[in-house]
PDB file of N, CA and C in Angstrom:
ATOM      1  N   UNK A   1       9.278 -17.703   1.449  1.00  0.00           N
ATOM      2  CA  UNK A   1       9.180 -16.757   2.539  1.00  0.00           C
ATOM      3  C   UNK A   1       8.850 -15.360   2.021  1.00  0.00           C
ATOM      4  N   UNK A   2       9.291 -15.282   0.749  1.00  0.00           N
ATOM      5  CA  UNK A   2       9.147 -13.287   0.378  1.00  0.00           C
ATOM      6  C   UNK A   2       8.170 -13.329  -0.024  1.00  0.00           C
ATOM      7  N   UNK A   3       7.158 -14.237  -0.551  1.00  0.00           N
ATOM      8  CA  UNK A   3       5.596 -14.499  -0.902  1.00  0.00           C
ATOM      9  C   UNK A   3       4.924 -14.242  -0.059  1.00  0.00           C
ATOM     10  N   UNK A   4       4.760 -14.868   1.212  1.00  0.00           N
ATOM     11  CA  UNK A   4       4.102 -14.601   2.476  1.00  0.00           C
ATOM     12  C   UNK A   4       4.523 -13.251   3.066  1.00  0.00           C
ATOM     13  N   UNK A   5       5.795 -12.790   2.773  1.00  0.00           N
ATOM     14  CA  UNK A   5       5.813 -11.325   2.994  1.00  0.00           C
ATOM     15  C   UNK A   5       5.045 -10.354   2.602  1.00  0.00           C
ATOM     16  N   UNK A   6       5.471 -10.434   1.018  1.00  0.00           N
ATOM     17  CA  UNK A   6       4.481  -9.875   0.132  1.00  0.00           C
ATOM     18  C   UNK A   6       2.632  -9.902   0.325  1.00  0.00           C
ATOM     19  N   UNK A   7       2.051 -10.837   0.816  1.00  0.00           N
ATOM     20  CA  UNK A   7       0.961 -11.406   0.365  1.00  0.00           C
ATOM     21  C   UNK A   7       0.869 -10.662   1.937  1.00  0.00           C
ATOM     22  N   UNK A   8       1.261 -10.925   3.167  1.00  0.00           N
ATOM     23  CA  UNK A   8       0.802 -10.449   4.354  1.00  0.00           C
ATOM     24  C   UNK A   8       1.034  -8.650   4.026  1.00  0.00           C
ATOM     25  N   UNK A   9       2.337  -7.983   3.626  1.00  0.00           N
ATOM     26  CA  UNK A   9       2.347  -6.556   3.533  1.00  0.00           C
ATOM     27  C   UNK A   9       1.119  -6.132   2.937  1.00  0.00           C
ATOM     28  N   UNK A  10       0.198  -6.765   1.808  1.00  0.00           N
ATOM     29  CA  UNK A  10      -0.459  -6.325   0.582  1.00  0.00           C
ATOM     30  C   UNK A  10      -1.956  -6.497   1.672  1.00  0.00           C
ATOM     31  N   UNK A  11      -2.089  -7.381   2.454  1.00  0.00           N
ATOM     32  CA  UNK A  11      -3.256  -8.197   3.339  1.00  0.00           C
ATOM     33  C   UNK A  11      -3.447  -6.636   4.473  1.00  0.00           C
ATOM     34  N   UNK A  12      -2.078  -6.017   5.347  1.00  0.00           N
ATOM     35  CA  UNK A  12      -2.581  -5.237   6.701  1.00  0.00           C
ATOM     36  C   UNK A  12      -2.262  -4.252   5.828  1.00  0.00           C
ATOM     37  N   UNK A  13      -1.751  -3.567   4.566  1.00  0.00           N
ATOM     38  CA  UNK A  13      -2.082  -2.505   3.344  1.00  0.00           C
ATOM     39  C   UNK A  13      -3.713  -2.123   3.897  1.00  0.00           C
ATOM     40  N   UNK A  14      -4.575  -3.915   3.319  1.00  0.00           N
ATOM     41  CA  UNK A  14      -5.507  -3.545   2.792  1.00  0.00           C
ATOM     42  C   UNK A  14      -6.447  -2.814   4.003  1.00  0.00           C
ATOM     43  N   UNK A  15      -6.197  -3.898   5.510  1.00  0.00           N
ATOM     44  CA  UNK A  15      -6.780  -3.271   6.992  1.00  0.00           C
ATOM     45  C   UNK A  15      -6.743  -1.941   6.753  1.00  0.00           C
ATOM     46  N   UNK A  16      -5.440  -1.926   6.565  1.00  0.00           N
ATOM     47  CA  UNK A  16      -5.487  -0.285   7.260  1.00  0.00           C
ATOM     48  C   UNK A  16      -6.060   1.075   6.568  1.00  0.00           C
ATOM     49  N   UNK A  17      -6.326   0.299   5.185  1.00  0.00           N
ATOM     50  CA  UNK A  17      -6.822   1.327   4.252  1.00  0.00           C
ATOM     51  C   UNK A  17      -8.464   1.448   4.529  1.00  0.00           C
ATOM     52  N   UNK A  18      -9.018  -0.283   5.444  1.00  0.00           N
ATOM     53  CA  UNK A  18     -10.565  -0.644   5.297  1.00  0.00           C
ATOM     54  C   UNK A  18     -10.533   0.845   6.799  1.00  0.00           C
ATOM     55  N   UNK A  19      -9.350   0.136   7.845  1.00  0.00           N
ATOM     56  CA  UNK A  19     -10.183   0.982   8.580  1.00  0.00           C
ATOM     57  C   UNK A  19      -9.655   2.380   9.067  1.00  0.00           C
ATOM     58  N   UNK A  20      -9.053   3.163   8.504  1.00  0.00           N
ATOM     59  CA  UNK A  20      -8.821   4.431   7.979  1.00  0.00           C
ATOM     60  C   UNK A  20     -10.353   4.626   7.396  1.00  0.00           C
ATOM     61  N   UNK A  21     -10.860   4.223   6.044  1.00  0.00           N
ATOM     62  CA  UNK A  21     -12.105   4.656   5.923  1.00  0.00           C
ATOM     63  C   UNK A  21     -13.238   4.658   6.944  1.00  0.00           C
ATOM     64  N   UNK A  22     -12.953   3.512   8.161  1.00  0.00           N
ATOM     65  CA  UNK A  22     -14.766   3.205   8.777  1.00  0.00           C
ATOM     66  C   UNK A  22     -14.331   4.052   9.983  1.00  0.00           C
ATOM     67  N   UNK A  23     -12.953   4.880   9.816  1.00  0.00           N
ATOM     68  CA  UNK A  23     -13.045   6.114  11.099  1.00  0.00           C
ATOM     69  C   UNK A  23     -13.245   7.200  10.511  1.00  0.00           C
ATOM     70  N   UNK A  24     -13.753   7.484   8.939  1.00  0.00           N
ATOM     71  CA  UNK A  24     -13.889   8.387   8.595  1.00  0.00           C
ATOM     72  C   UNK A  24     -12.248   9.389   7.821  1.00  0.00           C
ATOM     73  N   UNK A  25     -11.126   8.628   7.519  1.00  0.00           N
ATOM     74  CA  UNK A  25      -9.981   9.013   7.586  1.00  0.00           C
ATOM     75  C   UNK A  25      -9.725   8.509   5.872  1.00  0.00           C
ATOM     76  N   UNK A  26     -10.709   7.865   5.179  1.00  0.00           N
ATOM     77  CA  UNK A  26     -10.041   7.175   4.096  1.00  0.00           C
ATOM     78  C   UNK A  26     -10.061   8.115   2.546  1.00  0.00           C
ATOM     79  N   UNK A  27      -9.785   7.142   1.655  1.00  0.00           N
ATOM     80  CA  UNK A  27      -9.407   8.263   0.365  1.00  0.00           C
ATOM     81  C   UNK A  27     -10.891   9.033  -0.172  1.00  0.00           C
ATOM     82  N   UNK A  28     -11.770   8.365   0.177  1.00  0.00           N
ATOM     83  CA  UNK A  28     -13.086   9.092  -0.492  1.00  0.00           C
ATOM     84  C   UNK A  28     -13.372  10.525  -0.197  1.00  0.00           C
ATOM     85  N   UNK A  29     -12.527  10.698   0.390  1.00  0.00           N
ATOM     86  CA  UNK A  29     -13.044  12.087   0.945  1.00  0.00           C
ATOM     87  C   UNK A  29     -12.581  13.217  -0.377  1.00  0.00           C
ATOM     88  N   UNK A  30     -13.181  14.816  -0.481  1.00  0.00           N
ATOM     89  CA  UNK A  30     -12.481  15.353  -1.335  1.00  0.00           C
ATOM     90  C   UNK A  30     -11.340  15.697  -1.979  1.00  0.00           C
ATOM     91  N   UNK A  31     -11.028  14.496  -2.826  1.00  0.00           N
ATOM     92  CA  UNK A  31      -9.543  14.623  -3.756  1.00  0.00           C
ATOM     93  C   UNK A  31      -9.771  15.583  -5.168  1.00  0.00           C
ATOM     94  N   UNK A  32      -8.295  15.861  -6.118  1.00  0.00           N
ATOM     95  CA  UNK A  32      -8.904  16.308  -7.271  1.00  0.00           C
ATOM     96  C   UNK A  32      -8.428  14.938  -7.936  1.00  0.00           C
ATOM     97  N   UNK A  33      -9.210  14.997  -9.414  1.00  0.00           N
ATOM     98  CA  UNK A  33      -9.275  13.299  -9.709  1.00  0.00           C
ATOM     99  C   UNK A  33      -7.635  13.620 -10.919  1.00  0.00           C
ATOM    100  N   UNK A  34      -6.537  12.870 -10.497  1.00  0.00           N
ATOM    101  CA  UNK A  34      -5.693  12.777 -11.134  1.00  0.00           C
ATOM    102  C   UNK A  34      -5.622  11.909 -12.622  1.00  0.00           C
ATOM    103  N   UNK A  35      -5.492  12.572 -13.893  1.00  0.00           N
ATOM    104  CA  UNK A  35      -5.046  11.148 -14.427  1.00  0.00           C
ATOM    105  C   UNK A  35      -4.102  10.540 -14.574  1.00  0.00           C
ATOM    106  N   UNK A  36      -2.734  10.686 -14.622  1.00  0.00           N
ATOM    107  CA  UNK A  36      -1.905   9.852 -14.676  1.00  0.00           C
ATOM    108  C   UNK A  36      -0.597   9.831 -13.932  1.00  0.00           C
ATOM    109  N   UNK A  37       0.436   9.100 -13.776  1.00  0.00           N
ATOM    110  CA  UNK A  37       1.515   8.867 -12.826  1.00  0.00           C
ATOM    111  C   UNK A  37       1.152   9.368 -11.426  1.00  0.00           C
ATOM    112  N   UNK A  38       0.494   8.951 -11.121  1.00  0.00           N
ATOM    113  CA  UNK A  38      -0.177   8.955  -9.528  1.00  0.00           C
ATOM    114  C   UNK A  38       0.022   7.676  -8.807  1.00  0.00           C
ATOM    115  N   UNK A  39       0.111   8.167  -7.689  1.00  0.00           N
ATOM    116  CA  UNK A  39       0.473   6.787  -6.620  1.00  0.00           C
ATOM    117  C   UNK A  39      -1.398   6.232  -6.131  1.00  0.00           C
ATOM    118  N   UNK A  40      -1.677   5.026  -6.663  1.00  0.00           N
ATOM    119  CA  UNK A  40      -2.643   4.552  -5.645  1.00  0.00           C
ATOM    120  C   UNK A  40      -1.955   3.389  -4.195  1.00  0.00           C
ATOM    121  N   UNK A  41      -2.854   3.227  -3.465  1.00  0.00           N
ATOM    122  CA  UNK A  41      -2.474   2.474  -2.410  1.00  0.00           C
ATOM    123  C   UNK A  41      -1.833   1.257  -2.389  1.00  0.00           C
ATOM    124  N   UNK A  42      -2.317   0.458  -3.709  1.00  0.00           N
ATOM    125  CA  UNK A  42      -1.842  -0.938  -4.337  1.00  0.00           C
ATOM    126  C   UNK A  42      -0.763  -0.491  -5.173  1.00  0.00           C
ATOM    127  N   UNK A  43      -0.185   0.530  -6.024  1.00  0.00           N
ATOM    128  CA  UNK A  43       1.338   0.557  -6.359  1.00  0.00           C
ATOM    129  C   UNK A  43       2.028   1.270  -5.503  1.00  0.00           C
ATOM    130  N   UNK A  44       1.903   1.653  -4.429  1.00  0.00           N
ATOM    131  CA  UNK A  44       2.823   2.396  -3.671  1.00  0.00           C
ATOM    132  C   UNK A  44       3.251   0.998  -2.738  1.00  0.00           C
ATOM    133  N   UNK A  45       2.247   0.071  -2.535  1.00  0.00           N
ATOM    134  CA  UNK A  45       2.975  -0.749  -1.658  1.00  0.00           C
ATOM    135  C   UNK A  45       3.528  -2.077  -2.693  1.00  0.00           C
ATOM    136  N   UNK A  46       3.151  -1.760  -3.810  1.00  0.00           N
ATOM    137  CA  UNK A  46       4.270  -2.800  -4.813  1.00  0.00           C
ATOM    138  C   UNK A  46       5.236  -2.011  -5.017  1.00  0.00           C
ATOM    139  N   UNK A  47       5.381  -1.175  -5.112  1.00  0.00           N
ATOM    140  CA  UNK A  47       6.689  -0.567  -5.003  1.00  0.00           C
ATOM    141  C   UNK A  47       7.538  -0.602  -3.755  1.00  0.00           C
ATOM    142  N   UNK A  48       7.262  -0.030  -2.811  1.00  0.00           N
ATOM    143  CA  UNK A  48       7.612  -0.645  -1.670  1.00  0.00           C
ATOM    144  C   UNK A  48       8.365  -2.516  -1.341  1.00  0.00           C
ATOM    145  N   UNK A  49       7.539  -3.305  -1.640  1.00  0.00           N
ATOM    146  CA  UNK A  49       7.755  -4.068  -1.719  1.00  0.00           C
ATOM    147  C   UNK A  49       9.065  -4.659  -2.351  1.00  0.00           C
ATOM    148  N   UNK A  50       8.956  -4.210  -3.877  1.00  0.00           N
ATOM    149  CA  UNK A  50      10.095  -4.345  -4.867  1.00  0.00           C
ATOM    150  C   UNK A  50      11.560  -3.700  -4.404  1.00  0.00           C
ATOM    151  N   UNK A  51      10.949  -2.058  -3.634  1.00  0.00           N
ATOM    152  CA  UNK A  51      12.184  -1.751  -3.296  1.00  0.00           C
ATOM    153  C   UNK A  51      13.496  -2.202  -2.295  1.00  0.00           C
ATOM    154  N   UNK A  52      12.343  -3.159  -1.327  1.00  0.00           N
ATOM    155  CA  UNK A  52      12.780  -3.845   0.046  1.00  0.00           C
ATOM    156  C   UNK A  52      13.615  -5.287  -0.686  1.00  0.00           C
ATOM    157  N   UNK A  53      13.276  -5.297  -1.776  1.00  0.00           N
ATOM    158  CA  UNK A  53      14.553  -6.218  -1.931  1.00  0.00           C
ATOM    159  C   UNK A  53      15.695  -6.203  -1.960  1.00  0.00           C
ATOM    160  N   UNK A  54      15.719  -5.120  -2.611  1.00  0.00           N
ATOM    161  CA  UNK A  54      17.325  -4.700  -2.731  1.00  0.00           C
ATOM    162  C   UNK A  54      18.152  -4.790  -1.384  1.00  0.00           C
ATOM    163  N   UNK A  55      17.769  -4.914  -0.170  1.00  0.00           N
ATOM    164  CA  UNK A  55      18.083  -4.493   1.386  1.00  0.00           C
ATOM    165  C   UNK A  55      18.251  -6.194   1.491  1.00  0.00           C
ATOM    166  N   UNK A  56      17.707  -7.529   1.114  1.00  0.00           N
ATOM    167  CA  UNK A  56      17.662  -8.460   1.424  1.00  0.00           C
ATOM    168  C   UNK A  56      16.695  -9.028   3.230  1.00  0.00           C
ATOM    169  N   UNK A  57      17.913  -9.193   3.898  1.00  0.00           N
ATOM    170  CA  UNK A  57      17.397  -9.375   5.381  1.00  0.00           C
ATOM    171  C   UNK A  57      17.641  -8.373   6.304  1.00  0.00           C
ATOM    172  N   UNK A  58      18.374  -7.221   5.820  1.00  0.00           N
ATOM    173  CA  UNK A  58      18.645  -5.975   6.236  1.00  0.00           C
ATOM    174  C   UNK A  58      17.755  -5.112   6.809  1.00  0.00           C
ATOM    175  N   UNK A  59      16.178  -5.424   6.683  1.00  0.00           N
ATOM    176  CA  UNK A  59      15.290  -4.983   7.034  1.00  0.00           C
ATOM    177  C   UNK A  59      13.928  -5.693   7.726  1.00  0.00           C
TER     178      UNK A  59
END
């Protein structure tokens, strides 16, 4: 069951990141280019993820 959690959270992540961009809302727009300990979209929601365990069914 926490696979299909995981795998669906990581799946409407990815929607919402596709369509944030095709309204004109997404990351391409002018950033400054970071190099390191920066959050991208794919470790903020593995983190996320990891953190929601600790809560069990609590959430």
């Amino acid at each position: 069951m926490t696979l299909i959690k995981a795998w669906t959270t990581q799946k409407f992540a990815k929607l919402g990141r596709w369509l944030a961009s095709a309204f004109g809302f997404g990351i391409d727009t002018a950033q400054t280019t970071a190099t390191r300990d920066t959050w991208t979209p794919d470790t903020l929601t593995n983190f996320g993820l990891e953190m929601s365990k600790g809560f069990g069914m609590g959430l």
